[in-house]
N, C-alpha and C. Protein backbone atom coordinates (compact mmCIF):
# COMPACT_ATOMS: atom_id res chain seq x y z
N UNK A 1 -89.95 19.13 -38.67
CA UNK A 1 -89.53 17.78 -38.93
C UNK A 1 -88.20 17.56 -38.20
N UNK A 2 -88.30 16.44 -37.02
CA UNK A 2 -86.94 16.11 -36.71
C UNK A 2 -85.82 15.60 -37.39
N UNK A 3 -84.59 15.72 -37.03
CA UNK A 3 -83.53 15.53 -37.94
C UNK A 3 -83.10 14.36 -37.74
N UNK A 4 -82.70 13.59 -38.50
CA UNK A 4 -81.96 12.48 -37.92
C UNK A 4 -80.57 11.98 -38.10
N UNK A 5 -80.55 11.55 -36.24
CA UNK A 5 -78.90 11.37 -36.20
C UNK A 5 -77.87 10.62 -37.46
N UNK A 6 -76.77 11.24 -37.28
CA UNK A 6 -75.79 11.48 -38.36
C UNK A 6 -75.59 9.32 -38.42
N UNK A 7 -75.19 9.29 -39.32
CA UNK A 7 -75.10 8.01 -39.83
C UNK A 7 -73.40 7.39 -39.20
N UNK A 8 -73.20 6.64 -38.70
CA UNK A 8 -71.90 6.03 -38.40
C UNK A 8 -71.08 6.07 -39.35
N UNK A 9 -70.13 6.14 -39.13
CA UNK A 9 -69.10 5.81 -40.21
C UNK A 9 -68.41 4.33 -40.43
N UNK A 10 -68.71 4.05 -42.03
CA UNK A 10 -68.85 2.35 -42.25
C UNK A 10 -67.46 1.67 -41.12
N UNK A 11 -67.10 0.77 -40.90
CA UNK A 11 -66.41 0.11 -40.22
C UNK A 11 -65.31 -0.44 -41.16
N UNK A 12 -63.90 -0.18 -40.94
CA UNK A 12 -63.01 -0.73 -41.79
C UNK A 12 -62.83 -2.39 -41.67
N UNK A 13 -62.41 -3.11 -43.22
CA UNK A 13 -62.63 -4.92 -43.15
C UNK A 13 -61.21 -5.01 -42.33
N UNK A 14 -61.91 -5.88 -41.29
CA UNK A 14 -60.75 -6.94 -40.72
C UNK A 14 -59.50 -7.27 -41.34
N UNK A 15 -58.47 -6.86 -40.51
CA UNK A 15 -57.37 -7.47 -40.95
C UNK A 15 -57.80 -9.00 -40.93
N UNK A 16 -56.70 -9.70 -41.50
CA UNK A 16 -56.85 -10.88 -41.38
C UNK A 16 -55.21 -11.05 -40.40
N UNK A 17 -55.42 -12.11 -39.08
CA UNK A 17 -54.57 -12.09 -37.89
C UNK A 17 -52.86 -12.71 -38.94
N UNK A 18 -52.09 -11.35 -38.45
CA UNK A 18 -50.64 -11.79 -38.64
C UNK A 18 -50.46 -13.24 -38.32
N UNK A 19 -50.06 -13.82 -39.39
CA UNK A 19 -49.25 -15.42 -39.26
C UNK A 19 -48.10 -15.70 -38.43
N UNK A 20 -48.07 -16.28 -37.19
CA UNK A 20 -46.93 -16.86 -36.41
C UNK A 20 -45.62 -16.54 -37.47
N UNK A 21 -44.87 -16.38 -37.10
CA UNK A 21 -43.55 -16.95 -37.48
C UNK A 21 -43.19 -18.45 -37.71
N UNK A 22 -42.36 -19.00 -38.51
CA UNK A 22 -42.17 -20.30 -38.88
C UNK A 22 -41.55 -20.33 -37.51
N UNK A 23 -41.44 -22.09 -37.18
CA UNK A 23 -40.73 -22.30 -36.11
C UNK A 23 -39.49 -22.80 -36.47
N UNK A 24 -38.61 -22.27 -36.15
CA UNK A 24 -37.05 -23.03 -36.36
C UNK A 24 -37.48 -24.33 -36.05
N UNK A 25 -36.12 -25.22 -36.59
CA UNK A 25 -36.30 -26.53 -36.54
C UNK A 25 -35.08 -26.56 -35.07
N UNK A 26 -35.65 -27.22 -34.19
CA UNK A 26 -34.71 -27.66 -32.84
C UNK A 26 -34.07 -28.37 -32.81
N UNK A 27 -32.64 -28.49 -32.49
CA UNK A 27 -31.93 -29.51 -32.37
C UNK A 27 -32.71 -31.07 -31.64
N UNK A 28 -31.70 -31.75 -32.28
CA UNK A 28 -32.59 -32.86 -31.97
C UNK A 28 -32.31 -33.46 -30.31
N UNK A 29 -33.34 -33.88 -30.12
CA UNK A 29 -33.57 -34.25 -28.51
C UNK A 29 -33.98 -35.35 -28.18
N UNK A 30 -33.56 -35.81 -26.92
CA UNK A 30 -33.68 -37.18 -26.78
C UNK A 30 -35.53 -37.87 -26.77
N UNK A 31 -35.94 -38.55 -26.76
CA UNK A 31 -37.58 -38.81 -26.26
C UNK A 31 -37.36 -38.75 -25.09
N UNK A 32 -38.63 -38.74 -24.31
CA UNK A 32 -39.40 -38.24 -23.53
C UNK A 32 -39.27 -39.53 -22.53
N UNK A 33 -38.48 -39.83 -21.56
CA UNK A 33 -38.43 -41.16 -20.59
C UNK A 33 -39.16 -40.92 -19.40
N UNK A 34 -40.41 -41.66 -19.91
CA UNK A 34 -41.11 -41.51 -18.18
C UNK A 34 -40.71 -42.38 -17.11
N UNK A 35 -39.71 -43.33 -17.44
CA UNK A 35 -39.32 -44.38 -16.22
C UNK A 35 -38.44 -43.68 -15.50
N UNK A 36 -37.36 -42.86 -16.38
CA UNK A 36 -36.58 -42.00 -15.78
C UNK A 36 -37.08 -41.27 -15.01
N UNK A 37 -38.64 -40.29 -15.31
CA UNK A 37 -39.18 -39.05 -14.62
C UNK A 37 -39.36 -39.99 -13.18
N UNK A 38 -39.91 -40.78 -13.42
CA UNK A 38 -40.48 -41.76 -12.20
C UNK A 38 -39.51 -41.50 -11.20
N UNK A 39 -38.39 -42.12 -11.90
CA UNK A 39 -37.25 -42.50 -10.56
C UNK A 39 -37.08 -41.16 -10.18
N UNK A 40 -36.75 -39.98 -11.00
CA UNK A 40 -36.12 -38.43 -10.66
C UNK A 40 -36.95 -38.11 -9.91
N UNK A 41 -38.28 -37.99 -9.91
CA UNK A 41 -39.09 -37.55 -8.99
C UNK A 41 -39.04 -38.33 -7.45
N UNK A 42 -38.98 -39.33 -7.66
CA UNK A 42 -38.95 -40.14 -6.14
C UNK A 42 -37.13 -39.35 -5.56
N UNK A 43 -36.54 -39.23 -6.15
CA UNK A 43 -34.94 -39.12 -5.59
C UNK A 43 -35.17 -37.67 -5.20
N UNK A 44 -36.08 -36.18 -5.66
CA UNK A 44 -36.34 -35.26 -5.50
C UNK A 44 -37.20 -35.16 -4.51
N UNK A 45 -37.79 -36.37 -4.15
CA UNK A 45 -38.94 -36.06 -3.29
C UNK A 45 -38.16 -36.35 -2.08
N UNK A 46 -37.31 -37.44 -2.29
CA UNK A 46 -36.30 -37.38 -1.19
C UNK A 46 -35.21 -36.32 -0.38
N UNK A 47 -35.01 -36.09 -1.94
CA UNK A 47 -34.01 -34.63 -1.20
C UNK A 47 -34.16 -33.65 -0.94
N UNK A 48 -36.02 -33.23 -0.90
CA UNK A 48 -36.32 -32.63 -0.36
C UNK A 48 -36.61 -32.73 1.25
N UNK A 49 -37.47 -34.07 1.49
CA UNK A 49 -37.26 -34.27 2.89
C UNK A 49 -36.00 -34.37 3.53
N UNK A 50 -34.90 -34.81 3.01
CA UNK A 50 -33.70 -34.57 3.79
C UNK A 50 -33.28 -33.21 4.13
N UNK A 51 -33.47 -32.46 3.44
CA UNK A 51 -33.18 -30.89 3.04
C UNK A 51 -33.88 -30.42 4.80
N UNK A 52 -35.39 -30.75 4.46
CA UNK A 52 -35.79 -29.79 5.71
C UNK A 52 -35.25 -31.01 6.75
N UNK A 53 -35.04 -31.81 6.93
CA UNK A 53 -34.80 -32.56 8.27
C UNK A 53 -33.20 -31.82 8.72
N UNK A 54 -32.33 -31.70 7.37
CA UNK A 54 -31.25 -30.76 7.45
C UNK A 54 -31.41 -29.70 8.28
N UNK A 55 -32.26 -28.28 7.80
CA UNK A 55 -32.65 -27.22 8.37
C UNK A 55 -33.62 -27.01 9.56
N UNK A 56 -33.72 -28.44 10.05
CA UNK A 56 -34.32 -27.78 11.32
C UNK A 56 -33.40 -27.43 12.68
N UNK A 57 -34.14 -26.51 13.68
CA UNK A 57 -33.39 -26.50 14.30
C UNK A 57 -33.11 -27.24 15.40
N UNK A 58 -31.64 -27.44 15.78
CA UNK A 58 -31.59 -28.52 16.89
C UNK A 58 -32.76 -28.44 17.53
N UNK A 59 -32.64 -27.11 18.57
CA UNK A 59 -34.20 -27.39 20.27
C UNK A 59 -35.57 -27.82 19.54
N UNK A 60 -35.50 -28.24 18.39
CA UNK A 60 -37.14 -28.59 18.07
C UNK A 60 -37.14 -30.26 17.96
N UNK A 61 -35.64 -30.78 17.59
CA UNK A 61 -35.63 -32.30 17.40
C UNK A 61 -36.45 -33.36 17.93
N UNK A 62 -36.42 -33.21 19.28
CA UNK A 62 -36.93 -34.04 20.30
C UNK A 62 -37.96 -33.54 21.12
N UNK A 63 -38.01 -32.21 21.13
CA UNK A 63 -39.02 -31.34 21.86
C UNK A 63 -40.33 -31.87 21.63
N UNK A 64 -40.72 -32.12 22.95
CA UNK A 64 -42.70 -32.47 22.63
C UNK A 64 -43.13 -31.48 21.77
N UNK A 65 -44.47 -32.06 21.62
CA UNK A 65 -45.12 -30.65 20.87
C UNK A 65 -45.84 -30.19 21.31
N UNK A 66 -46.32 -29.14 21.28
CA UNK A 66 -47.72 -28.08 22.05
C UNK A 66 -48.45 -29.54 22.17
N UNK A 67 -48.92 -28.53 24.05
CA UNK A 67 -50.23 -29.46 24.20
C UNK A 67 -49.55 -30.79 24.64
N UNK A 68 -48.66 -31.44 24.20
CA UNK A 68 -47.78 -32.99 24.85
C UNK A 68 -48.68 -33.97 24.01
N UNK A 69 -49.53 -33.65 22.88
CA UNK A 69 -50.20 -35.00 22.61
C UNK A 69 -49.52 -34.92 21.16
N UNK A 70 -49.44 -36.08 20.85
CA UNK A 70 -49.29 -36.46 18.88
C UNK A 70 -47.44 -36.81 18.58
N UNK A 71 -46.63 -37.04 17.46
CA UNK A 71 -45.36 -36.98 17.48
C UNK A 71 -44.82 -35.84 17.63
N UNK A 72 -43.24 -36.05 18.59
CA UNK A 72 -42.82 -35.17 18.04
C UNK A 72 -41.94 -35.14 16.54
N UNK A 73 -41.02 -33.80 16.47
CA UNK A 73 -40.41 -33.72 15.10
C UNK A 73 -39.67 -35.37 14.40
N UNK A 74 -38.86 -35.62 15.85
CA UNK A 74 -37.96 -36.68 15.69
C UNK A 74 -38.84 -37.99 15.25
N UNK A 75 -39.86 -37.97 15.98
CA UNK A 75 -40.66 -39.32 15.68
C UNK A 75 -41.11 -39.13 14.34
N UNK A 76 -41.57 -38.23 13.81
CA UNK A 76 -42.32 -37.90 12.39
C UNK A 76 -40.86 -38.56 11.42
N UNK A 77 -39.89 -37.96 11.77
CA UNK A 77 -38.80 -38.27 10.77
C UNK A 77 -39.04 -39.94 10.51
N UNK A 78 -38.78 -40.79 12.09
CA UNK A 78 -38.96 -41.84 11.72
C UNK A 78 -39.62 -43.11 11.63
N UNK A 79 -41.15 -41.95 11.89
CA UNK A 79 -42.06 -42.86 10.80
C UNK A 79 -41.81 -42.63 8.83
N UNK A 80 -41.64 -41.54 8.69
CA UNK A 80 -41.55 -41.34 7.37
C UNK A 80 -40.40 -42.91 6.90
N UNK A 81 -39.27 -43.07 7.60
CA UNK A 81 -38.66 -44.24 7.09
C UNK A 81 -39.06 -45.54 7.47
N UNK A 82 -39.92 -45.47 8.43
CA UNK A 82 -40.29 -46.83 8.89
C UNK A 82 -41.83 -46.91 7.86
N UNK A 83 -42.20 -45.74 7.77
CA UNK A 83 -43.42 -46.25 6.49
C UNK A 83 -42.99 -46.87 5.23
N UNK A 84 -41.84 -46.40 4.90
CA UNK A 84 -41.26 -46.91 4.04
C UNK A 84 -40.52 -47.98 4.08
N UNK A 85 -40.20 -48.29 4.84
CA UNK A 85 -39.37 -49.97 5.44
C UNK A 85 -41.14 -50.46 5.62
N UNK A 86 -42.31 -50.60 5.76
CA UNK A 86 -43.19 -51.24 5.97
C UNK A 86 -43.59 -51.62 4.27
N UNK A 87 -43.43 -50.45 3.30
CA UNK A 87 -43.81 -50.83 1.90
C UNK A 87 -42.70 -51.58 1.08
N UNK A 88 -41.37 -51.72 1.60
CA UNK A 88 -40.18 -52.46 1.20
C UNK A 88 -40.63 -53.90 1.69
N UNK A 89 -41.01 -54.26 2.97
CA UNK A 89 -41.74 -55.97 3.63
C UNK A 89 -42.57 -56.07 2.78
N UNK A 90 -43.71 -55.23 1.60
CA UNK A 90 -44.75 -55.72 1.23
C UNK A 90 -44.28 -56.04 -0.56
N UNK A 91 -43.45 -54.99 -1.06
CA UNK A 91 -43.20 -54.97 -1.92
C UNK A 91 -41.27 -55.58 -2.76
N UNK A 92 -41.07 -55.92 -1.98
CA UNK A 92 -39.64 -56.57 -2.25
C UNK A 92 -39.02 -57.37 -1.03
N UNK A 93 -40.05 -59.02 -1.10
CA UNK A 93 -39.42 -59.74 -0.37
C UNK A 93 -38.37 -60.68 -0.63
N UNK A 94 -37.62 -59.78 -1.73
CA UNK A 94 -36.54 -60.92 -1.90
C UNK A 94 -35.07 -60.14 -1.01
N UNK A 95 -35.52 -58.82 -0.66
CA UNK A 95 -33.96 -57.61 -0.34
C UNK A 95 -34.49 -57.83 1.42
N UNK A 96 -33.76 -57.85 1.91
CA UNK A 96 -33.94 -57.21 3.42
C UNK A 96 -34.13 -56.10 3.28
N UNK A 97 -35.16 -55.30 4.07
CA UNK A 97 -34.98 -53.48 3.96
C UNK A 97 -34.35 -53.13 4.88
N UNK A 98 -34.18 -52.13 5.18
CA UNK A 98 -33.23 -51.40 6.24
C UNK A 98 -34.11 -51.31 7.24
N UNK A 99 -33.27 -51.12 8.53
CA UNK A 99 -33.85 -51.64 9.81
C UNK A 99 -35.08 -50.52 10.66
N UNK A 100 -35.83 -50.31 11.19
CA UNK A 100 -36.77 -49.50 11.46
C UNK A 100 -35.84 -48.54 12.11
N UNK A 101 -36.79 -47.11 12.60
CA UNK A 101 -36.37 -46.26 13.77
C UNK A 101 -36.76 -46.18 14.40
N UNK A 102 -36.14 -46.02 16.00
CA UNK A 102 -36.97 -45.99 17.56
C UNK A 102 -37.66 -44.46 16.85
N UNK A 103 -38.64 -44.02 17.17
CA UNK A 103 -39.23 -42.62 17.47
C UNK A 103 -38.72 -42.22 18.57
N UNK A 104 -38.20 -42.75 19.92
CA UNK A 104 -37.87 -42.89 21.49
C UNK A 104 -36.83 -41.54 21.33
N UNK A 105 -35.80 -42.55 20.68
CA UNK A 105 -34.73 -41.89 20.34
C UNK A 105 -33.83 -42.11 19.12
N UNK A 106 -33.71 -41.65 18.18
CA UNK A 106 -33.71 -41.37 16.75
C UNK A 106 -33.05 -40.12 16.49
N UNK A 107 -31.63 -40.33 16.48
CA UNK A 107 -31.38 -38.80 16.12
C UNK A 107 -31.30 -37.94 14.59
N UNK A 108 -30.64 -36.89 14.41
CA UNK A 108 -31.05 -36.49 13.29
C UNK A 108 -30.17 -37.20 12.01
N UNK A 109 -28.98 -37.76 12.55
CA UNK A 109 -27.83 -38.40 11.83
C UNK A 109 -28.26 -39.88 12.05
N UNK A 110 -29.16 -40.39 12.69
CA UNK A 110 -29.77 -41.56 12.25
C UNK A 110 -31.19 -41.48 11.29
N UNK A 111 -31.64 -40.29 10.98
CA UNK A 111 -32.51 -40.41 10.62
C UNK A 111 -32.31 -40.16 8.98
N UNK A 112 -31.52 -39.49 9.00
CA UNK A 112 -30.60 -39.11 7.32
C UNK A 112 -30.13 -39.97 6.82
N UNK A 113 -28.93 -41.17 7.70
CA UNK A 113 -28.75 -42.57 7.15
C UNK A 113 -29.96 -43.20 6.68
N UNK A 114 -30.81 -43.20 7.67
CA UNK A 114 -32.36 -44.48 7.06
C UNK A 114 -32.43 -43.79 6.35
N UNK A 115 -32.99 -42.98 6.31
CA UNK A 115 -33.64 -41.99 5.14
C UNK A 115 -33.43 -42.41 3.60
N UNK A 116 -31.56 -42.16 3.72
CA UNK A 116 -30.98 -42.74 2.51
C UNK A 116 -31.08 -44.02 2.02
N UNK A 117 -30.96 -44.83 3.17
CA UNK A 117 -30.96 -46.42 2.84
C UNK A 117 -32.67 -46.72 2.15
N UNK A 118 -33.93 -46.17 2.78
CA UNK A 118 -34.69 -46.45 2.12
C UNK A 118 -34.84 -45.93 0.94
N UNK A 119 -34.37 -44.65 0.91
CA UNK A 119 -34.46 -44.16 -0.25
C UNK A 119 -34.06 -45.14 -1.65
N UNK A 120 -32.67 -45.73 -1.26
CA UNK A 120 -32.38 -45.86 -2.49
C UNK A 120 -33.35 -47.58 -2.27
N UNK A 121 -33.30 -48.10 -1.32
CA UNK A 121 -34.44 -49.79 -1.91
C UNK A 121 -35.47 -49.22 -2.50
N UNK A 122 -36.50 -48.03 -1.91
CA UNK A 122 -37.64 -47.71 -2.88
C UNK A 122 -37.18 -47.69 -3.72
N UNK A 123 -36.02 -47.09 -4.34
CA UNK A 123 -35.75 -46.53 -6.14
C UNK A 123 -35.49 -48.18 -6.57
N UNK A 124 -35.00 -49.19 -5.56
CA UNK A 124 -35.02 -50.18 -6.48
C UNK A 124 -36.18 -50.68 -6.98
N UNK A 125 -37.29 -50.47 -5.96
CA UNK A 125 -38.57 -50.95 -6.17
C UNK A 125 -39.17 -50.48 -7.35
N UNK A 126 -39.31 -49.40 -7.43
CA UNK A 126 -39.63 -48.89 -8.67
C UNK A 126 -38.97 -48.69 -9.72
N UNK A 127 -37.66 -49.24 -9.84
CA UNK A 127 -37.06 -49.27 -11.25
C UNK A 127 -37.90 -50.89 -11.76
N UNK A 128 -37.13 -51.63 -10.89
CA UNK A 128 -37.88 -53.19 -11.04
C UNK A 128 -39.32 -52.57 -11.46
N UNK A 129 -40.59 -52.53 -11.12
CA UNK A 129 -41.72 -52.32 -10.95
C UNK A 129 -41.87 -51.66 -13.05
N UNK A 130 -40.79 -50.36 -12.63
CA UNK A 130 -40.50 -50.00 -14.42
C UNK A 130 -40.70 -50.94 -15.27
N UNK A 131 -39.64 -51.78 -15.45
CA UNK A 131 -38.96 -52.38 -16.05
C UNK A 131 -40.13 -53.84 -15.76
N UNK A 132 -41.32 -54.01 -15.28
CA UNK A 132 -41.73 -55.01 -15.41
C UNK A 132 -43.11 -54.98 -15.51
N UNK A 133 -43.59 -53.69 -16.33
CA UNK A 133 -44.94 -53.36 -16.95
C UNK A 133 -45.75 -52.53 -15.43
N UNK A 134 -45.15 -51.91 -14.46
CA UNK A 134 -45.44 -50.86 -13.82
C UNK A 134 -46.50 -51.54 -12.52
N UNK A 135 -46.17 -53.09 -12.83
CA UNK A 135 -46.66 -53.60 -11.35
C UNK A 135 -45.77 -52.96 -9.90
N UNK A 136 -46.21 -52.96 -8.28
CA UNK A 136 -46.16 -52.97 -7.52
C UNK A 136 -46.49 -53.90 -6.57
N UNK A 137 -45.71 -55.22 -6.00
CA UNK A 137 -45.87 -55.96 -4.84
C UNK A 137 -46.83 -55.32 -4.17
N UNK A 138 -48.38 -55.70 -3.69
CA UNK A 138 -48.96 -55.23 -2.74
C UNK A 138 -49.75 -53.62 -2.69
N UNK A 139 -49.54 -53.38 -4.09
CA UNK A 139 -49.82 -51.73 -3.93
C UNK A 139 -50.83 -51.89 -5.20
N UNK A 140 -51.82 -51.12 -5.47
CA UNK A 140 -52.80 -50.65 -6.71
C UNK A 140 -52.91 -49.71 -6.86
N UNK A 141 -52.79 -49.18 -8.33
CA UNK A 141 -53.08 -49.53 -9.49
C UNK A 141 -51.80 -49.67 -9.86
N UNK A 142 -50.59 -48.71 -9.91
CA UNK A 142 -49.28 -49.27 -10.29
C UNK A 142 -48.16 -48.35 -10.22
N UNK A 143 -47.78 -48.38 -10.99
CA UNK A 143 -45.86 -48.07 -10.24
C UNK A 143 -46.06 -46.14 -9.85
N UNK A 144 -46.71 -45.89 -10.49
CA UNK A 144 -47.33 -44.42 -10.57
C UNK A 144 -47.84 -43.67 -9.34
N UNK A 145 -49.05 -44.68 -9.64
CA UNK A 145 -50.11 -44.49 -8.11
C UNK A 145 -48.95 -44.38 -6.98
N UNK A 146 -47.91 -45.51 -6.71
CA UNK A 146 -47.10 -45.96 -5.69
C UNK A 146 -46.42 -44.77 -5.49
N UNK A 147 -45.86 -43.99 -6.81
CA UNK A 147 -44.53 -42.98 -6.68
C UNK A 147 -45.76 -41.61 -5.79
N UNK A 148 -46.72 -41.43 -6.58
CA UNK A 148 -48.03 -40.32 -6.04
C UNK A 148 -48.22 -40.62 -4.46
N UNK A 149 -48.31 -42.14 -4.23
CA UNK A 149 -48.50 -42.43 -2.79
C UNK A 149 -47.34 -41.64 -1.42
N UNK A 150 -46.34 -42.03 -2.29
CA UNK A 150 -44.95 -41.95 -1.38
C UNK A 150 -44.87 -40.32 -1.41
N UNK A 151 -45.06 -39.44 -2.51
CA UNK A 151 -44.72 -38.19 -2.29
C UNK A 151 -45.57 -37.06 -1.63
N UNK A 152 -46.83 -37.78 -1.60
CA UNK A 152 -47.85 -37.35 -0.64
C UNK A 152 -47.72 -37.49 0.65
N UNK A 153 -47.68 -38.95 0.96
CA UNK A 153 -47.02 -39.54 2.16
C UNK A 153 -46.02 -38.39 3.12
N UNK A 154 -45.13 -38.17 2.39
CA UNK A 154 -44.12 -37.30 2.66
C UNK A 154 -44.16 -35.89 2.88
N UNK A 155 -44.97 -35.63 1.88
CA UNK A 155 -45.31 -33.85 2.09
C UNK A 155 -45.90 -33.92 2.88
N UNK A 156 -47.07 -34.32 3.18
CA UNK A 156 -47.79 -33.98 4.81
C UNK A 156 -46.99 -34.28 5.65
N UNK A 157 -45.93 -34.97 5.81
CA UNK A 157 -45.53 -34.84 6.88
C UNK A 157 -44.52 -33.65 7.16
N UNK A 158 -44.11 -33.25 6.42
CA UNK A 158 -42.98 -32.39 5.76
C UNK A 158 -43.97 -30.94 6.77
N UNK A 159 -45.09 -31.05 6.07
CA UNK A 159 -46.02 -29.99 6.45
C UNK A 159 -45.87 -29.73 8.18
N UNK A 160 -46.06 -30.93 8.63
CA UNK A 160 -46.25 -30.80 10.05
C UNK A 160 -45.08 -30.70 10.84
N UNK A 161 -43.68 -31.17 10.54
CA UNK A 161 -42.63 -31.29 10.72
C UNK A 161 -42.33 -29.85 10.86
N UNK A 162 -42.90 -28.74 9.55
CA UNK A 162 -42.89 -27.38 9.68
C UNK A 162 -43.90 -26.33 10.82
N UNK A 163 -44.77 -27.08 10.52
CA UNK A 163 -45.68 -26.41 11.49
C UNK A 163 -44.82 -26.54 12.96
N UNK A 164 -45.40 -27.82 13.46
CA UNK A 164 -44.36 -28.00 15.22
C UNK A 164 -42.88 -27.28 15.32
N UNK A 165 -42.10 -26.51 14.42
CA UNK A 165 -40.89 -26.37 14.43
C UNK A 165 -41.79 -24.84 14.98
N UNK A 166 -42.60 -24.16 13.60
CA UNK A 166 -42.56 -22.91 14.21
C UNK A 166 -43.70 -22.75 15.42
N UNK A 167 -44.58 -24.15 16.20
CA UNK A 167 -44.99 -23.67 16.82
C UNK A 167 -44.27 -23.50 18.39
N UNK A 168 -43.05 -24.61 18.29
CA UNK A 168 -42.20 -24.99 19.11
C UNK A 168 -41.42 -23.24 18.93
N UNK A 169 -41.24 -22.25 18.61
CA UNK A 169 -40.90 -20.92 18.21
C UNK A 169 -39.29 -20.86 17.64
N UNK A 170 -39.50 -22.41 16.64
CA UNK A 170 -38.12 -21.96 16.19
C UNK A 170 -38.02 -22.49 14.76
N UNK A 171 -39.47 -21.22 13.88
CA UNK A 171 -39.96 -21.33 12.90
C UNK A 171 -38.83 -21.93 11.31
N UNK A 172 -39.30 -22.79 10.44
CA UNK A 172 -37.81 -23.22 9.16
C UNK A 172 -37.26 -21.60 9.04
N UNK A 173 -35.83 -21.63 8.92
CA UNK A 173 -35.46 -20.35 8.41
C UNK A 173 -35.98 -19.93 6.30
N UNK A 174 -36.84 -18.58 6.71
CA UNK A 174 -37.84 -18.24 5.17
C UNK A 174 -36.99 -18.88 4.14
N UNK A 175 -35.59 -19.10 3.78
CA UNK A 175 -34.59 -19.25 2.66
C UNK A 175 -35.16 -20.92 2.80
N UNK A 176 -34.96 -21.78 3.63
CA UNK A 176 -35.41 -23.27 3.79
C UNK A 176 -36.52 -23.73 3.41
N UNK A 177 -37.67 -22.57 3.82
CA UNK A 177 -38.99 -22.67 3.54
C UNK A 177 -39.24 -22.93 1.84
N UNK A 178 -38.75 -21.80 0.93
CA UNK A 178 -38.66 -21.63 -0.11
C UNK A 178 -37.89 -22.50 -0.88
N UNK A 179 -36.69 -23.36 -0.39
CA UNK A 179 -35.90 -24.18 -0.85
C UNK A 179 -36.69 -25.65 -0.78
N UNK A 180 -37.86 -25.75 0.10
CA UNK A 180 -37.93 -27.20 -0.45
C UNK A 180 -39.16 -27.24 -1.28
N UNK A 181 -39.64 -26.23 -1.69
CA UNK A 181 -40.38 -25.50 -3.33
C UNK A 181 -39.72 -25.64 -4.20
N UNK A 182 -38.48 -25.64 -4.24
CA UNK A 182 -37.37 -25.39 -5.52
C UNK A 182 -37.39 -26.97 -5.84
N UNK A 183 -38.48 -27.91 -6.61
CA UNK A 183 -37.86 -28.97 -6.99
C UNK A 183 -37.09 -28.98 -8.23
N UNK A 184 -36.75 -27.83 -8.98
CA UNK A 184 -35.49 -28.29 -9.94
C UNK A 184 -34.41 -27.66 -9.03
N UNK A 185 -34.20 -27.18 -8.09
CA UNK A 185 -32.99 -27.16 -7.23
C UNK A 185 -32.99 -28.29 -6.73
N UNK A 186 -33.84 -28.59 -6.10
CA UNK A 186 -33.30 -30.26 -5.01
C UNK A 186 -33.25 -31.16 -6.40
N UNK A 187 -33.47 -31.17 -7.33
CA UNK A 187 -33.54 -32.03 -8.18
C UNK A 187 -32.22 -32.06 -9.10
N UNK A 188 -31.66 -30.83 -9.04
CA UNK A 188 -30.61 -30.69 -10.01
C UNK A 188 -29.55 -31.38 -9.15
N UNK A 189 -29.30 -31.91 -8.03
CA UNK A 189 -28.06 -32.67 -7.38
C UNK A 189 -28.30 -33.77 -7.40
N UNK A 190 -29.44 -34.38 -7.98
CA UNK A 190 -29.66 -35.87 -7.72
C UNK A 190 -29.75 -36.23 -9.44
N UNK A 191 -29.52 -37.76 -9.10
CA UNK A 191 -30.00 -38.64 -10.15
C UNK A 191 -30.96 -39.99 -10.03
N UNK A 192 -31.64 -39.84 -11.31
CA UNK A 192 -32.26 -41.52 -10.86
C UNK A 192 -31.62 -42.32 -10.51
N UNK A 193 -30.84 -42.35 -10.76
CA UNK A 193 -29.86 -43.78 -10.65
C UNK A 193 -29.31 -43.69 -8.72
N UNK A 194 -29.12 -42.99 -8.62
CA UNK A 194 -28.56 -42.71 -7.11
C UNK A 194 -29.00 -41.93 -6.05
N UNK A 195 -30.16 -41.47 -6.47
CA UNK A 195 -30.59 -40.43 -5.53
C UNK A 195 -29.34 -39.50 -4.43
């Protein structure tokens, strides 16, 4: 007669799972301002593109790009402000916007002034826009979509601005690269109010 295998040994009952810790009570904190985030983010998105227009290097400014077809660096800079002087004509025709940039010739200290000047009419645009149920002159769905538009807008170009630098062989220095990732660094010198 075969034997049969030895029987398991019963299984001990489940703990029942240790209870969290109570949560301290937190000092108290302000609410949660998304008009504010709005503006902070547009003034960050800015100082990041200034940042790399900062760190590039001179011989890439004006330099064609591989191949001789498409913008170069300098022109990219100022379409980025002339796109934005085109959404200031659509969306705030009561301000003059600031004046376009040649791409021709556009240097890097003209391109940091516009830069700024649009910077801060967009932030007017979208405080107004805030402050008046999150419409946009000319733009859909609303003040949101607009801020998503502009920071997209920008990073691709940001992108290519990087690319042509290192294909031109005078790649962002790695510390620059990584710095315009840091948006609570570019963010911690700015304010909504002033970019």
């Amino acid at each position: 007669m075969a034997s049969r295998p030895p029987k398991a040994p019963a299984k001990a009952p489940a703990k029942a799972p240790a209870k969290a810790p109570a949560k301290l009570p937190r000092a108290a904190e302000a609410p949660f301002d998304a008009g504010a985030a709005v503006l902070h983010a547009w003034a960050t998105g800015d100082a990041i593109t200034r940042y790399l227009v900062e760190k590039l290097d001179d011989a890439v400014w004006a330099a064609p790009p591989p191949g001789g077809k498409g913008r170069n660096i300098a022109a990219i800079a100022a379409h980025l402000h002339n796109v934005r002087v085109m959404w200031l004509k659509a969306a705030d025709r009561e301000n003059a916007p600031p004046a376009p940039l040649d791409r021709q010739t556009v240097t890097r200290a003209d391109a940091l002034a516009a830069l700024d000047a649009s910077h801060l009419a967009l932030r007017r645009v979208l405080a107004e826009a805030l402050a008046a149920g999150g419409r946009v002159r000319g733009f859909k769905p609303d003040v949101v979509g607009f801020l998503g538009y502009l920071l997209s807008h920008e990073a691709h170009h940001r992108g290519q601005m990087s690319m042509l630098a290192r294909q031109l062989g005078h790649p962002i220095p790695q510390a620059a690269m990584f710095g315009m990732w840091e948006w609570g660094s570019r963010g911690r010198g700015v304010t909504a109010g002033t970019g």
